[in-house]
Protein backbone atom coordinates (compact mmCIF):
# COMPACT_ATOMS: atom_id res chain seq x y z
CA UNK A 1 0.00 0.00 0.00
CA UNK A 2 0.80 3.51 -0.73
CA UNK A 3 -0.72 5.01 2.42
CA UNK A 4 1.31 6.23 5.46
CA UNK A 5 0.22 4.24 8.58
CA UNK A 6 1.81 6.34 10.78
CA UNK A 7 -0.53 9.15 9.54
CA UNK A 8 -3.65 6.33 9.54
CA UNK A 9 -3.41 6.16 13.19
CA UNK A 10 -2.78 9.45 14.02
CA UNK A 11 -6.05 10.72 12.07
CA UNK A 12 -8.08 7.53 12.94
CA UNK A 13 -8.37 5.69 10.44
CA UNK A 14 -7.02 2.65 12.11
CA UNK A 15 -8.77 2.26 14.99
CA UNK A 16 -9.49 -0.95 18.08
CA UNK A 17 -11.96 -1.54 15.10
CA UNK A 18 -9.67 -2.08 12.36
CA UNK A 19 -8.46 -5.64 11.23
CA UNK A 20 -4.90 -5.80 10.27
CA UNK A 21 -3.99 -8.45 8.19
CA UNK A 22 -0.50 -9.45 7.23
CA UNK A 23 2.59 -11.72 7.05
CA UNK A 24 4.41 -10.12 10.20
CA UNK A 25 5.08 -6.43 9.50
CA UNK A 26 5.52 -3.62 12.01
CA UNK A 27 2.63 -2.34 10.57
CA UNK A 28 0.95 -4.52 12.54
CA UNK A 29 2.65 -4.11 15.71
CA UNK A 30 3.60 -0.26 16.02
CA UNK A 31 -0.27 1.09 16.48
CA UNK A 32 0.16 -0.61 20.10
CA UNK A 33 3.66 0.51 20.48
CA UNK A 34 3.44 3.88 19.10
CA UNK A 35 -0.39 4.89 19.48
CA UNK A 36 -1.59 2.45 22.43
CA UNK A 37 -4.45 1.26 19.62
CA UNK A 38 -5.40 -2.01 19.84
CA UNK A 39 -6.60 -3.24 16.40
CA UNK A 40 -7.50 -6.70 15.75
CA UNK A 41 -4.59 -8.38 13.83
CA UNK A 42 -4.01 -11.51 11.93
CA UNK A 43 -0.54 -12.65 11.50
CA UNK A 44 -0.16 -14.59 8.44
CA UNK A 45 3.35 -16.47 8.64
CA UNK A 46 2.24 -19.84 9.78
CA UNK A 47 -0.22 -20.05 6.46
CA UNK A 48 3.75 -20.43 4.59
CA UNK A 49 4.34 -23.73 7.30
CA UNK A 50 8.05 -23.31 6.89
CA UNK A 51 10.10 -23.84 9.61
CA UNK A 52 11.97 -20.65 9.70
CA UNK A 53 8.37 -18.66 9.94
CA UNK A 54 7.30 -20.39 13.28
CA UNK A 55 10.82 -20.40 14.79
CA UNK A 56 12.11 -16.96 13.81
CA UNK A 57 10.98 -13.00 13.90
CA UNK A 58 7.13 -13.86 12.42
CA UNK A 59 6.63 -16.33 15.63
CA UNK A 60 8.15 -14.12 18.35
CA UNK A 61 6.95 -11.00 16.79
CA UNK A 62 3.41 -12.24 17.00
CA UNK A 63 3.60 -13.30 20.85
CA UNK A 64 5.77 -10.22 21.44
CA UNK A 65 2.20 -8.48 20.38
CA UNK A 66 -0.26 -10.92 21.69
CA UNK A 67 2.25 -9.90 25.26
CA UNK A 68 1.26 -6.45 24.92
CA UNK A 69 -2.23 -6.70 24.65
CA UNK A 70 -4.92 -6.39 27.14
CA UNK A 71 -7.29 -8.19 24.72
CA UNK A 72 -4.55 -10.81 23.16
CA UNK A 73 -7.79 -12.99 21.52
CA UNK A 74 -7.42 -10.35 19.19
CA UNK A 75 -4.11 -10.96 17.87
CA UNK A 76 -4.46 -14.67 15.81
CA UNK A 77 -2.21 -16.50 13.78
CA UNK A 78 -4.11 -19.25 12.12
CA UNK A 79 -2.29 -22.19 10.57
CA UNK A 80 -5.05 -23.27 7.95
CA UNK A 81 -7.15 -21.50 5.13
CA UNK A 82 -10.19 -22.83 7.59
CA UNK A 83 -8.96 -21.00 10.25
CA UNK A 84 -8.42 -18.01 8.51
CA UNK A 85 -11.36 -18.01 6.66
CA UNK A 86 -13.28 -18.74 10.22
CA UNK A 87 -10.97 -15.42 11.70
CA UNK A 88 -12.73 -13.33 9.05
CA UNK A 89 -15.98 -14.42 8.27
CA UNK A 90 -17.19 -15.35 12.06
CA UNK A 91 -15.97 -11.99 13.66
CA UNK A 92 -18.18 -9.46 15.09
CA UNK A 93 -17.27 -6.05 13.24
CA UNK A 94 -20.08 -4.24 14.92
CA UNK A 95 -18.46 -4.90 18.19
């Protein structure tokens, strides 16, 4: 994407209502560390199944996050399409 996140947060436009979805970026991680927002985030590394993606920076960035959180059921990391699909589709956006 061509959009600044830093500039997303700061002007709201991600919010504890967004959904983040990605491999394992800091885009994911600095709107707790920088702005104290907790949007809903879905790590995407374990999808690949390759070793170095559960073992490495993806793994311990995601429970680094899921750490920080006072909601951490909102951080996920699912390791099938079904799960993934099921992260999406069966979440409350209202809420």
């Amino acid at each position: 994407a061509n959009d600044v996140w830093e500039l997303m947060c700061l002007f709201g436009l991600i919010s504890d209502k967004t959904t983040l979805i990605g491999y394992a970026s800091s885009a994911q991680v600095n709107p707790k560390l920088i702005f104290g927002l907790e949007p809903r985030v879905i790590f995407l590394h374990r999808l690949l199944n390759q070793k170095q993606c559960t073992e490495g920076y993806s793994e311990s960035t995601y429970h680094l996050l899921k750490d920080l959180y006072s909601h951490p059921e909102r951080v996920l990391a699912p390791s099938t399409l079904k799960e993934l699909k099921d992260d999406i589709l069966d979440y409350d956006y209202e809420s």
